[in-house]
N, C-alpha and C. Protein backbone atom coordinates (compact mmCIF):
# COMPACT_ATOMS: atom_id res chain seq x y z
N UNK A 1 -30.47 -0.67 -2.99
CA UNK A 1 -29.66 -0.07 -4.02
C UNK A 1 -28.21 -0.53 -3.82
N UNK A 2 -27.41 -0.75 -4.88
CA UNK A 2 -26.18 -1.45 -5.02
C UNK A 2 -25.57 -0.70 -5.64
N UNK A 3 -24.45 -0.57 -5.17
CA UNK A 3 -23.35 0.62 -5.87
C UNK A 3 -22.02 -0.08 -6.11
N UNK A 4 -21.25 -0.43 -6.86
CA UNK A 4 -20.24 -0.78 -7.70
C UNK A 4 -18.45 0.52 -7.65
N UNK A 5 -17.48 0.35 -6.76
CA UNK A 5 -16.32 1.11 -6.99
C UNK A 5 -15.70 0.50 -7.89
N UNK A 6 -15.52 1.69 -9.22
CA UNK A 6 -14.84 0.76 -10.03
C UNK A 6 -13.10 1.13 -9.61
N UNK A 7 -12.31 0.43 -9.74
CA UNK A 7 -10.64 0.89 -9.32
C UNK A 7 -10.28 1.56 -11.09
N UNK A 8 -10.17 2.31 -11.10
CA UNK A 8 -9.79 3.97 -12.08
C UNK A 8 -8.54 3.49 -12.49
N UNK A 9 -7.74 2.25 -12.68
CA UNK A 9 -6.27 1.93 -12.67
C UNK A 9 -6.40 1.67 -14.54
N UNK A 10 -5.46 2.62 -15.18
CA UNK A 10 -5.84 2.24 -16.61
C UNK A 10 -4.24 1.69 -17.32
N UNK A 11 -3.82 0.61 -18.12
CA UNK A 11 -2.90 0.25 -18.47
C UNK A 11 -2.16 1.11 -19.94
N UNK A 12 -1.66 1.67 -19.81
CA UNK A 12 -0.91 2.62 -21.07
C UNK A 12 -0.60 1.49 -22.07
N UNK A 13 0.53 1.13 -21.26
CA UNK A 13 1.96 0.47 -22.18
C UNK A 13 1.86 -1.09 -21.82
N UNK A 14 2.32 -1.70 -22.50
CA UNK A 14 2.62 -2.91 -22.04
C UNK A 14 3.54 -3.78 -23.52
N UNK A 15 4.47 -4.57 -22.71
CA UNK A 15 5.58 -5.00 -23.38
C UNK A 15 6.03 -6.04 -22.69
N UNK A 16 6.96 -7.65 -23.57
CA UNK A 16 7.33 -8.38 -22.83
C UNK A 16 8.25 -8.99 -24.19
N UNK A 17 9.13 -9.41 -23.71
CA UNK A 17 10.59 -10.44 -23.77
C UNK A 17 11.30 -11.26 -22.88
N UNK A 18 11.69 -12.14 -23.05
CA UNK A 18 12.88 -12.91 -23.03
C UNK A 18 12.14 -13.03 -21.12
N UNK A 19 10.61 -13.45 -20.83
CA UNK A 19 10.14 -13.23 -19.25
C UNK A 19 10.39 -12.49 -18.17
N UNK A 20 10.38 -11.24 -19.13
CA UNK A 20 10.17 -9.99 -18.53
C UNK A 20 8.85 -9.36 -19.00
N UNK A 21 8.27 -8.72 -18.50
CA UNK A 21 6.82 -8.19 -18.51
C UNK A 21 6.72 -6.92 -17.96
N UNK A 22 6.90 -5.81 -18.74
CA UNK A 22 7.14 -4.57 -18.13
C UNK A 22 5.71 -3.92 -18.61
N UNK A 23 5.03 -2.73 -17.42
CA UNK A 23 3.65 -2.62 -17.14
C UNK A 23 4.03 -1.13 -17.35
N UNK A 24 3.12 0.07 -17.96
CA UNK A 24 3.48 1.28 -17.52
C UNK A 24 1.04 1.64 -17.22
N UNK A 25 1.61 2.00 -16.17
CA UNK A 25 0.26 2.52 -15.20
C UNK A 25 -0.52 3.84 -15.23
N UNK A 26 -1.61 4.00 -15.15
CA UNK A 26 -2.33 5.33 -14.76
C UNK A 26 -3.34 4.76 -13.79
N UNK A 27 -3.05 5.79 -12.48
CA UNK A 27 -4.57 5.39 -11.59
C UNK A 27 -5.36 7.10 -11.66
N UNK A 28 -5.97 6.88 -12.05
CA UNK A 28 -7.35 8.24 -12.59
C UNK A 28 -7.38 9.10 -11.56
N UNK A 29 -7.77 8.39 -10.57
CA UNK A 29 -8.23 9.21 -9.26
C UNK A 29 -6.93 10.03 -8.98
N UNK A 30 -6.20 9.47 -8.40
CA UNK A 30 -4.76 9.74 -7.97
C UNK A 30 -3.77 10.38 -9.05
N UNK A 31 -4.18 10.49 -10.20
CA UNK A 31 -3.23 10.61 -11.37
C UNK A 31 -1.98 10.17 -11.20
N UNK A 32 -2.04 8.94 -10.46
CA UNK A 32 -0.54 8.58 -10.26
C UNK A 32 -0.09 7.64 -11.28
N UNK A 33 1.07 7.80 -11.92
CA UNK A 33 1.71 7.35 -12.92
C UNK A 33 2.97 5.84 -12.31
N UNK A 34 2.87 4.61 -12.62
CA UNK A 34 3.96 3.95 -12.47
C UNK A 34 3.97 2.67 -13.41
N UNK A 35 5.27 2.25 -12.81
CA UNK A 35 5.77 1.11 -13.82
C UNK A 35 5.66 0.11 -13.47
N UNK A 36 5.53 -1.52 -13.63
CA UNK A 36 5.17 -2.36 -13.03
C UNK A 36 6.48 -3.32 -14.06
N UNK A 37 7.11 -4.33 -13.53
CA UNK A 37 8.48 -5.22 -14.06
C UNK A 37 8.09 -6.20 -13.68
N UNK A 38 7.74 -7.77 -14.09
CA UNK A 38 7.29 -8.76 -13.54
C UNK A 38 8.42 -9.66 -14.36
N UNK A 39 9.36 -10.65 -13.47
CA UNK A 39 10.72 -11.05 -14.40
C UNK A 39 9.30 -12.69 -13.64
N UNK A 40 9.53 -13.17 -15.27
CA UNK A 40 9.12 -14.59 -14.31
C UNK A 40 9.70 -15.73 -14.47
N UNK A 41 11.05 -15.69 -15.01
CA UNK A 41 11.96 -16.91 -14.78
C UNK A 41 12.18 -17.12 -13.41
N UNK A 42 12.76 -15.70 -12.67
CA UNK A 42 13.12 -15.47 -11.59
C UNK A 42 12.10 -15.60 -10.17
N UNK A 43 10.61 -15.13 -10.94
CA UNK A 43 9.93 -14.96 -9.68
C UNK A 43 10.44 -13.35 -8.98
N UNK A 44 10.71 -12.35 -9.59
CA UNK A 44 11.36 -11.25 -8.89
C UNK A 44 9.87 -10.20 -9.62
N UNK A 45 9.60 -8.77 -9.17
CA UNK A 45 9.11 -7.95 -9.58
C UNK A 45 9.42 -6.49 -9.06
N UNK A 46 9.17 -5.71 -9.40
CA UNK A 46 8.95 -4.46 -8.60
C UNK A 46 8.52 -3.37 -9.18
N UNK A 47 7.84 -2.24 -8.61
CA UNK A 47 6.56 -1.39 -9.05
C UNK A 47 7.38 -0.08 -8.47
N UNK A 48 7.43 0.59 -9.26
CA UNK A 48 7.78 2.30 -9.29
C UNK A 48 7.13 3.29 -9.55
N UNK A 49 6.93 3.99 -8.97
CA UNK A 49 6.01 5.46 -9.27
C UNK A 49 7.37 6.59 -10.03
N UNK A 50 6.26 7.21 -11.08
CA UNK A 50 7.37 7.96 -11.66
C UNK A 50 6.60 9.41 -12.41
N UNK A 51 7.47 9.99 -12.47
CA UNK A 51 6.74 11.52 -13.32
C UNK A 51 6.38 11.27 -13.86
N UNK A 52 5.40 11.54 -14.32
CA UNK A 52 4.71 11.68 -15.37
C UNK A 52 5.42 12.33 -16.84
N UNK A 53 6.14 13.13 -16.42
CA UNK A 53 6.84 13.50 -17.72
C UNK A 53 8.14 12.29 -17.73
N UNK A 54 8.40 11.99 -17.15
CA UNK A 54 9.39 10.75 -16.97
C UNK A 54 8.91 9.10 -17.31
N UNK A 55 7.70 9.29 -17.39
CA UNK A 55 6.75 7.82 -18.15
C UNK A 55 7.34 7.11 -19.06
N UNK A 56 7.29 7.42 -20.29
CA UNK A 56 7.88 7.01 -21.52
C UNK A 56 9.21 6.26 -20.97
N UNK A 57 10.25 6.73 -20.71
CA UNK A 57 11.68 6.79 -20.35
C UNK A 57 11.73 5.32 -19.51
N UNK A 58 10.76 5.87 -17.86
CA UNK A 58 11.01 4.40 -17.06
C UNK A 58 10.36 3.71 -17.97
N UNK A 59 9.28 3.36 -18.70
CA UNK A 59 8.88 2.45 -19.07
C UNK A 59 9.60 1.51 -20.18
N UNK A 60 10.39 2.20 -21.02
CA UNK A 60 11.61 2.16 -21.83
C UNK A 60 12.97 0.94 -21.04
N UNK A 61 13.28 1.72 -20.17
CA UNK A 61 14.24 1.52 -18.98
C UNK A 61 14.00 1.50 -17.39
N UNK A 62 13.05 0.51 -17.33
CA UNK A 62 12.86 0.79 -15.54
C UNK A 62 13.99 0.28 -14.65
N UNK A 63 14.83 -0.34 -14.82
CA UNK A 63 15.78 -0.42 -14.45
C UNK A 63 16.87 0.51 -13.95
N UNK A 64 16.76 1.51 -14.81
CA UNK A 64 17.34 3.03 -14.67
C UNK A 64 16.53 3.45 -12.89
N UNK A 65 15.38 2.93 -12.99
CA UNK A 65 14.46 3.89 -11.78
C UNK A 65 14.06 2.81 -10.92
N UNK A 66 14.76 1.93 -10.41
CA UNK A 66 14.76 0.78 -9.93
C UNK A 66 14.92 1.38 -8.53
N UNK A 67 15.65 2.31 -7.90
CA UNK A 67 16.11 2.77 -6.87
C UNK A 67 14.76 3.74 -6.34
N UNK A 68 13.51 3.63 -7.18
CA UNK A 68 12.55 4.49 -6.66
C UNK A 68 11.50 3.23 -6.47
N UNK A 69 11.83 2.26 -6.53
CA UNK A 69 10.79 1.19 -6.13
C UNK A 69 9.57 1.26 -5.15
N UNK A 70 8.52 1.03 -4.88
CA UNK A 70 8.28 0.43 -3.80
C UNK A 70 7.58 -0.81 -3.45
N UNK A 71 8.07 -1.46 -4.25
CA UNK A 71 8.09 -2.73 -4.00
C UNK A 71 9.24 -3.44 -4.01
N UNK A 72 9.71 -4.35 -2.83
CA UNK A 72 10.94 -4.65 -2.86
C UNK A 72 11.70 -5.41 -4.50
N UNK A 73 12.54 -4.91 -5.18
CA UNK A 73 13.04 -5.06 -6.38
C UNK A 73 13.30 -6.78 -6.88
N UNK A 74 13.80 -7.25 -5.44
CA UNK A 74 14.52 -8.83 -5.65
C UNK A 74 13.52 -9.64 -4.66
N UNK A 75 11.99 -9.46 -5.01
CA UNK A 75 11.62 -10.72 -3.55
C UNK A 75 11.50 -11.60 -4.53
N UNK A 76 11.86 -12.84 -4.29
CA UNK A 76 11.70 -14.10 -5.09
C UNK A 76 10.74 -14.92 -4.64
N UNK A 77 10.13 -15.06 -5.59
CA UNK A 77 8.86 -16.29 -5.24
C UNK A 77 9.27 -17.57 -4.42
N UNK A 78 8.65 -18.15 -4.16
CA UNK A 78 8.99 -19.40 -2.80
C UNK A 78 8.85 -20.43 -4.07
């Protein structure tokens, strides 16, 4: 018998300009809510967890919530 974990990670929002690629997140299990910023001129990204009542907003402006990162904000691709 073979059993399958599926990862519960569901994509809300999603938006992109000028090679920016901004992600807004739900993981099911965890009900954890975050934002995902992928700049790809730069090669830079970074991933924030955020309220849930605060969703809309970072996802709007993650930049605003840049200081709640946890992913380092400026790693630049090699």
């Amino acid at each position: 018998m073979s059993t399958t974990t599926e990862i519960e990670i569901r994509e809300l929002d999603r938006r992109s300009a000028e090679g920016i690629e901004v992600t807004l997140l739900w993981h099911a299990e965890t009900n954890r809510v975050f934002v995902t910023v992928e700049d790809l001129r730069h090669g830079s990204s970074l991933e924030l967890d955020v309220d849930p009542a605060e969703a809309l907003d970072a996802f709007h402006h993650p930049y605003a919530y840049a200081s709640r990162a946890s992913r380092d904000v400026y790693a630049h691709a090699a």
